[in-house]
C-alpha atoms as a PDB file:
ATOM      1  CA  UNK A   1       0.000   0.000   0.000  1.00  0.00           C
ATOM      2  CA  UNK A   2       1.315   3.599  -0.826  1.00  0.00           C
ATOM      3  CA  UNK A   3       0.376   4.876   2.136  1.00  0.00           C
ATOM      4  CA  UNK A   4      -0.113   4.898   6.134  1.00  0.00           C
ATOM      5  CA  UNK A   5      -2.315   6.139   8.902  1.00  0.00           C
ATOM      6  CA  UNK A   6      -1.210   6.906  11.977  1.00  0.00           C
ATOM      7  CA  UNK A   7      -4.360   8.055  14.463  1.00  0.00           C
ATOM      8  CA  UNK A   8      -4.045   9.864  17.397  1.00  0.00           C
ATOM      9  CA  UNK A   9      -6.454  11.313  19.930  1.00  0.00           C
ATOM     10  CA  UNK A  10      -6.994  13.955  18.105  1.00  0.00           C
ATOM     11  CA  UNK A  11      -5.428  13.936  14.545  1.00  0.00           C
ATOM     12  CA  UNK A  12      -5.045  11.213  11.545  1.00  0.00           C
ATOM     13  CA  UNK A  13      -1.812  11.720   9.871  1.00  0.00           C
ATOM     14  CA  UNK A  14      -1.531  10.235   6.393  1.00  0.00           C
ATOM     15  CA  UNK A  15       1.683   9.765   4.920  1.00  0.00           C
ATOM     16  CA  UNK A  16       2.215   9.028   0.856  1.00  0.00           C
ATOM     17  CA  UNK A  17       5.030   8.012  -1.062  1.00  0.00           C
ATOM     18  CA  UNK A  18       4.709   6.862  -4.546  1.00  0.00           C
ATOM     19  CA  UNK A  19       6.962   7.139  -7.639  1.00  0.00           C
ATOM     20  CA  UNK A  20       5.102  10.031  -9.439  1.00  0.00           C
ATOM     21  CA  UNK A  21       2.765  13.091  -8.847  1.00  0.00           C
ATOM     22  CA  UNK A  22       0.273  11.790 -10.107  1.00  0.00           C
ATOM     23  CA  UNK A  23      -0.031   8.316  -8.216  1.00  0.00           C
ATOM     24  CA  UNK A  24       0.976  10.708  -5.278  1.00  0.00           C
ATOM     25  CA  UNK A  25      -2.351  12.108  -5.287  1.00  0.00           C
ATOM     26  CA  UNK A  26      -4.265   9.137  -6.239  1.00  0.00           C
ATOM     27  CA  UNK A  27      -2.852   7.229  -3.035  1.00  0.00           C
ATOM     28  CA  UNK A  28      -3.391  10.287  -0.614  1.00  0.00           C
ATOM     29  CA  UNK A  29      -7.027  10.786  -1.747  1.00  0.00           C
ATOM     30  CA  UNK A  30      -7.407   7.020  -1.468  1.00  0.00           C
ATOM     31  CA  UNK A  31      -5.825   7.003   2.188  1.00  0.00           C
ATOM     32  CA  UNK A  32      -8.568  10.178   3.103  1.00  0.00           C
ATOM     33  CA  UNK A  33     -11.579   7.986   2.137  1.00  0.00           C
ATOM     34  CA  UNK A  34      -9.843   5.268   4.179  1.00  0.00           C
ATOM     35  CA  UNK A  35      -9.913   7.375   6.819  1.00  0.00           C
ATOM     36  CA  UNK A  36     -13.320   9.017   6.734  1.00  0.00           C
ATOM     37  CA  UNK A  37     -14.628   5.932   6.485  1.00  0.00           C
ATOM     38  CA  UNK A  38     -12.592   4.641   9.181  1.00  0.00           C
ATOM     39  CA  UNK A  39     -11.353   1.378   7.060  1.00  0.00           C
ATOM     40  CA  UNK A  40     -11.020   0.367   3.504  1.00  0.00           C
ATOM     41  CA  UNK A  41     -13.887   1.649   1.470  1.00  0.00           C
ATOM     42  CA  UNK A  42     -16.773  -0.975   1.843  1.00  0.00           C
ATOM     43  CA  UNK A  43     -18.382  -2.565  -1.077  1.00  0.00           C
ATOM     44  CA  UNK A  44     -20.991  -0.919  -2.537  1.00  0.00           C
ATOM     45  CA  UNK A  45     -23.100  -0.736  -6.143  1.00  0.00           C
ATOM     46  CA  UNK A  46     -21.502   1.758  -8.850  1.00  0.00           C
ATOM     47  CA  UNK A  47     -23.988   3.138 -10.833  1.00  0.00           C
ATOM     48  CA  UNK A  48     -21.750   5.038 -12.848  1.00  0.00           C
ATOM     49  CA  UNK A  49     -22.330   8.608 -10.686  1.00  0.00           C
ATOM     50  CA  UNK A  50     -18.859  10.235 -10.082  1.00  0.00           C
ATOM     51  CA  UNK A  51     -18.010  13.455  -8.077  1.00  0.00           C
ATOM     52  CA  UNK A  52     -15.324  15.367  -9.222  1.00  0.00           C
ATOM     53  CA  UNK A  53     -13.606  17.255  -6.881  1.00  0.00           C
ATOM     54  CA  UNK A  54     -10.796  19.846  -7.564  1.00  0.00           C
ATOM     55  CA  UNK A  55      -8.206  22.794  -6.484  1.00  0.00           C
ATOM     56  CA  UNK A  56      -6.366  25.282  -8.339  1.00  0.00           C
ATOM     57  CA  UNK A  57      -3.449  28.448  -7.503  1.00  0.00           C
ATOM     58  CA  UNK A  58      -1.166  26.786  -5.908  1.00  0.00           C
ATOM     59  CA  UNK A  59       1.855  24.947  -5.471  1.00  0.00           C
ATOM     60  CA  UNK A  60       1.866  20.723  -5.116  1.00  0.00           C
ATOM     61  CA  UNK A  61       1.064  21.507  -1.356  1.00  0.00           C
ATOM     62  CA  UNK A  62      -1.386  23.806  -1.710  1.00  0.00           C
ATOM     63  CA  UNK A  63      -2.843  21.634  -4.608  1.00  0.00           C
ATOM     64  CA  UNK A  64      -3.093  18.676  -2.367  1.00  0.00           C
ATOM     65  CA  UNK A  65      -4.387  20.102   0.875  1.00  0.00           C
ATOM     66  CA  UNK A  66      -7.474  21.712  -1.212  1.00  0.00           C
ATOM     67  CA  UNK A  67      -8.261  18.734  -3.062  1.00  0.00           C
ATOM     68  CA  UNK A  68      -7.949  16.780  -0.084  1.00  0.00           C
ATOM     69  CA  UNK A  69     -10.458  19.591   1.242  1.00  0.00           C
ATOM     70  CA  UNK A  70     -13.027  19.402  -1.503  1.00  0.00           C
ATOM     71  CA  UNK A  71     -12.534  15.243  -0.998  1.00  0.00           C
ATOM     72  CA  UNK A  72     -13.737  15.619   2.906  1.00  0.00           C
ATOM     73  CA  UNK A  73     -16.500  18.322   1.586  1.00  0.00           C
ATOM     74  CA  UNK A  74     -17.952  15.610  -0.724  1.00  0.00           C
ATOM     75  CA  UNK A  75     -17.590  12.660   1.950  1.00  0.00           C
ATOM     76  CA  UNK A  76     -19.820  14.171   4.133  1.00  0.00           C
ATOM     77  CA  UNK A  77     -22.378  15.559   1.488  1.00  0.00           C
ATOM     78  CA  UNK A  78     -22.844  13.429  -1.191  1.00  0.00           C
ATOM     79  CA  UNK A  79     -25.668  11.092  -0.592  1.00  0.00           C
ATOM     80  CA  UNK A  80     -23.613   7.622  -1.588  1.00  0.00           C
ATOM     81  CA  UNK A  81     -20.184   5.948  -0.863  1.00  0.00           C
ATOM     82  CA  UNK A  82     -16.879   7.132  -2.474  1.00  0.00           C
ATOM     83  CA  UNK A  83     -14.165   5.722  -3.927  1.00  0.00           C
ATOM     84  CA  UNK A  84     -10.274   6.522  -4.942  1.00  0.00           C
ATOM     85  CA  UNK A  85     -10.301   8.458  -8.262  1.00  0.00           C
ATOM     86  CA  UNK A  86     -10.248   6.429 -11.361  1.00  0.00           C
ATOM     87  CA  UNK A  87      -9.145   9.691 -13.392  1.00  0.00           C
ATOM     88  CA  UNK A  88      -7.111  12.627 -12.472  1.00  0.00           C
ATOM     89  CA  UNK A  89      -6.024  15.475 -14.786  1.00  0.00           C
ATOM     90  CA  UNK A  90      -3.322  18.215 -14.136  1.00  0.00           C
ATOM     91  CA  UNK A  91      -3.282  21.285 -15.591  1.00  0.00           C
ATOM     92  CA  UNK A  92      -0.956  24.455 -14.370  1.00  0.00           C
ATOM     93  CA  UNK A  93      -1.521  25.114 -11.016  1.00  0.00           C
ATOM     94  CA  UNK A  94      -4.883  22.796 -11.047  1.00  0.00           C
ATOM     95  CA  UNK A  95      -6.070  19.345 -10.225  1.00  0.00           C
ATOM     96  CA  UNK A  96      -9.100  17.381 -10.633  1.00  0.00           C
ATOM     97  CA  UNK A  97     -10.280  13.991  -9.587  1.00  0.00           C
ATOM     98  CA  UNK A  98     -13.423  12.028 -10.263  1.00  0.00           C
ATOM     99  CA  UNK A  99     -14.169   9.944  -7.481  1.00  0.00           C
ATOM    100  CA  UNK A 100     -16.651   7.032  -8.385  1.00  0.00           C
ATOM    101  CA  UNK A 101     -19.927   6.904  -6.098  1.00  0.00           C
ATOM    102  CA  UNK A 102     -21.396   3.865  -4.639  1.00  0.00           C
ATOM    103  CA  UNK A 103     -24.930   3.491  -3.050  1.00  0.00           C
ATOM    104  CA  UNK A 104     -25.493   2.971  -0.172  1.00  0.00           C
ATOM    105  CA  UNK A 105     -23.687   5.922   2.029  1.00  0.00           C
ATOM    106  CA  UNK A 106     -21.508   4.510   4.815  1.00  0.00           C
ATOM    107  CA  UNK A 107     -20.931   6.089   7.749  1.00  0.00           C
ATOM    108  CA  UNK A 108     -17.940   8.088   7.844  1.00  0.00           C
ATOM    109  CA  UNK A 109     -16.649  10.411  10.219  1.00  0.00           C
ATOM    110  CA  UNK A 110     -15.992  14.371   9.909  1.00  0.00           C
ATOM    111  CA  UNK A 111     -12.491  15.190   9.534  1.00  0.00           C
ATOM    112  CA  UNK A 112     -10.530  18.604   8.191  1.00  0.00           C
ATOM    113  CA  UNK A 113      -7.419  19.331   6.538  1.00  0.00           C
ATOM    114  CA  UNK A 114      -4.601  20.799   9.018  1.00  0.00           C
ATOM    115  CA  UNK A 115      -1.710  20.960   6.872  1.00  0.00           C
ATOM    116  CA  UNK A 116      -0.327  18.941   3.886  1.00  0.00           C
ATOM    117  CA  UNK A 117       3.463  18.873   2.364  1.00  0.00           C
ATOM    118  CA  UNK A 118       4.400  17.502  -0.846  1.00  0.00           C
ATOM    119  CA  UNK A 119       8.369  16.745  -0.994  1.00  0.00           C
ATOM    120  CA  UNK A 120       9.747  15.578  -4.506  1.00  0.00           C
ATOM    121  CA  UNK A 121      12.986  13.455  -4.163  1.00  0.00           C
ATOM    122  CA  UNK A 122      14.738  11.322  -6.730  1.00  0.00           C
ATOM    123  CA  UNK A 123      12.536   8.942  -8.090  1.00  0.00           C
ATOM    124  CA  UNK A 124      10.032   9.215  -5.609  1.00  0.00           C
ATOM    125  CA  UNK A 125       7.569  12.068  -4.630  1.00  0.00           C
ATOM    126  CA  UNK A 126       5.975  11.380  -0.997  1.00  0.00           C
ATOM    127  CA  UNK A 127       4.034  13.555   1.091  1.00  0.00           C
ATOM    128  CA  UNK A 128       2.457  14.090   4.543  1.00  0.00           C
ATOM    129  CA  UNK A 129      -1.368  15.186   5.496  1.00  0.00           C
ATOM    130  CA  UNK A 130      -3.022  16.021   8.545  1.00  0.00           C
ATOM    131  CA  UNK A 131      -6.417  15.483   9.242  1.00  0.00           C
ATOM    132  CA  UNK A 132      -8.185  16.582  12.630  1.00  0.00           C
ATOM    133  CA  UNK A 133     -11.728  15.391  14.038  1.00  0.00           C
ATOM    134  CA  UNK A 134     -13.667  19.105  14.628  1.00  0.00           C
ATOM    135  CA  UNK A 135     -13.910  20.100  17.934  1.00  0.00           C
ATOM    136  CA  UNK A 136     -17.693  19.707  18.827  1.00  0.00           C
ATOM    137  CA  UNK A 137     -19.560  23.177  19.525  1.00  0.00           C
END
């Protein structure tokens, strides 16, 4: 597997490491679901229904925190199960995803984006995310 979780008390911190950008962001969105779902993503029926999600203006860890922002955004209101991305497309300073959508919704747990860093190394790009569970109001 491309990535980890580590969960604390308070925080889930997902850390990636694949051999390009792209599959970089494919294994960190797949290791969010993971985790607002609290364990691989349960099986479900695809009807075809995908959600893209997206960010733009900004550098690789910029890039990554918002998509990983518009991922949680779509967890928690679209009304069916998602999945990693099957299809990703980069543009300059832009990323989309379409995450595939399975019925029925499992439950999944509220999270938010704290920080994300993308480090590019020879032959390998990894990077590290933060999620934290809201403080109840």
């Amino acid at each position: 597997m491309p990535y980890e979780l580590k969960e604390g008390p308070e925080a889930i911190e997902l850390s990636v490491s694949a051999p390009t950008r792209e599959e970089l962001f494919r294994a960190a969105l797949a290791g969010v679901l993971e985790a607002c779902y609290g364990a691989a993503v349960p099986e479900g029926t695809y009807e075809g229904r995908v959600v893209p999600v997206q960010a733009a203006g900004g550098d690789d860890d910029v890039l990554l925190a918002d998509l990983v922002d518009d991922t949680l955004r779509a967890v928690k209101e679209e009304p069916g199960t998602l999945r990693p991305p099957r299809w990703l497309a980069f543009d300059v300073r832009r990323v989309t995803a379409n995450l595939p959508v399975d019925t029925p919704k499992a439950a999944s747990r509220e999270l938010e984006v704290a920080s994300a860093e993308v480090v590019s190394g020879e032959g390998c790009v990894s990077a590290r995310v933060e999620l934290l569970r809201p403080v109840p109001s």
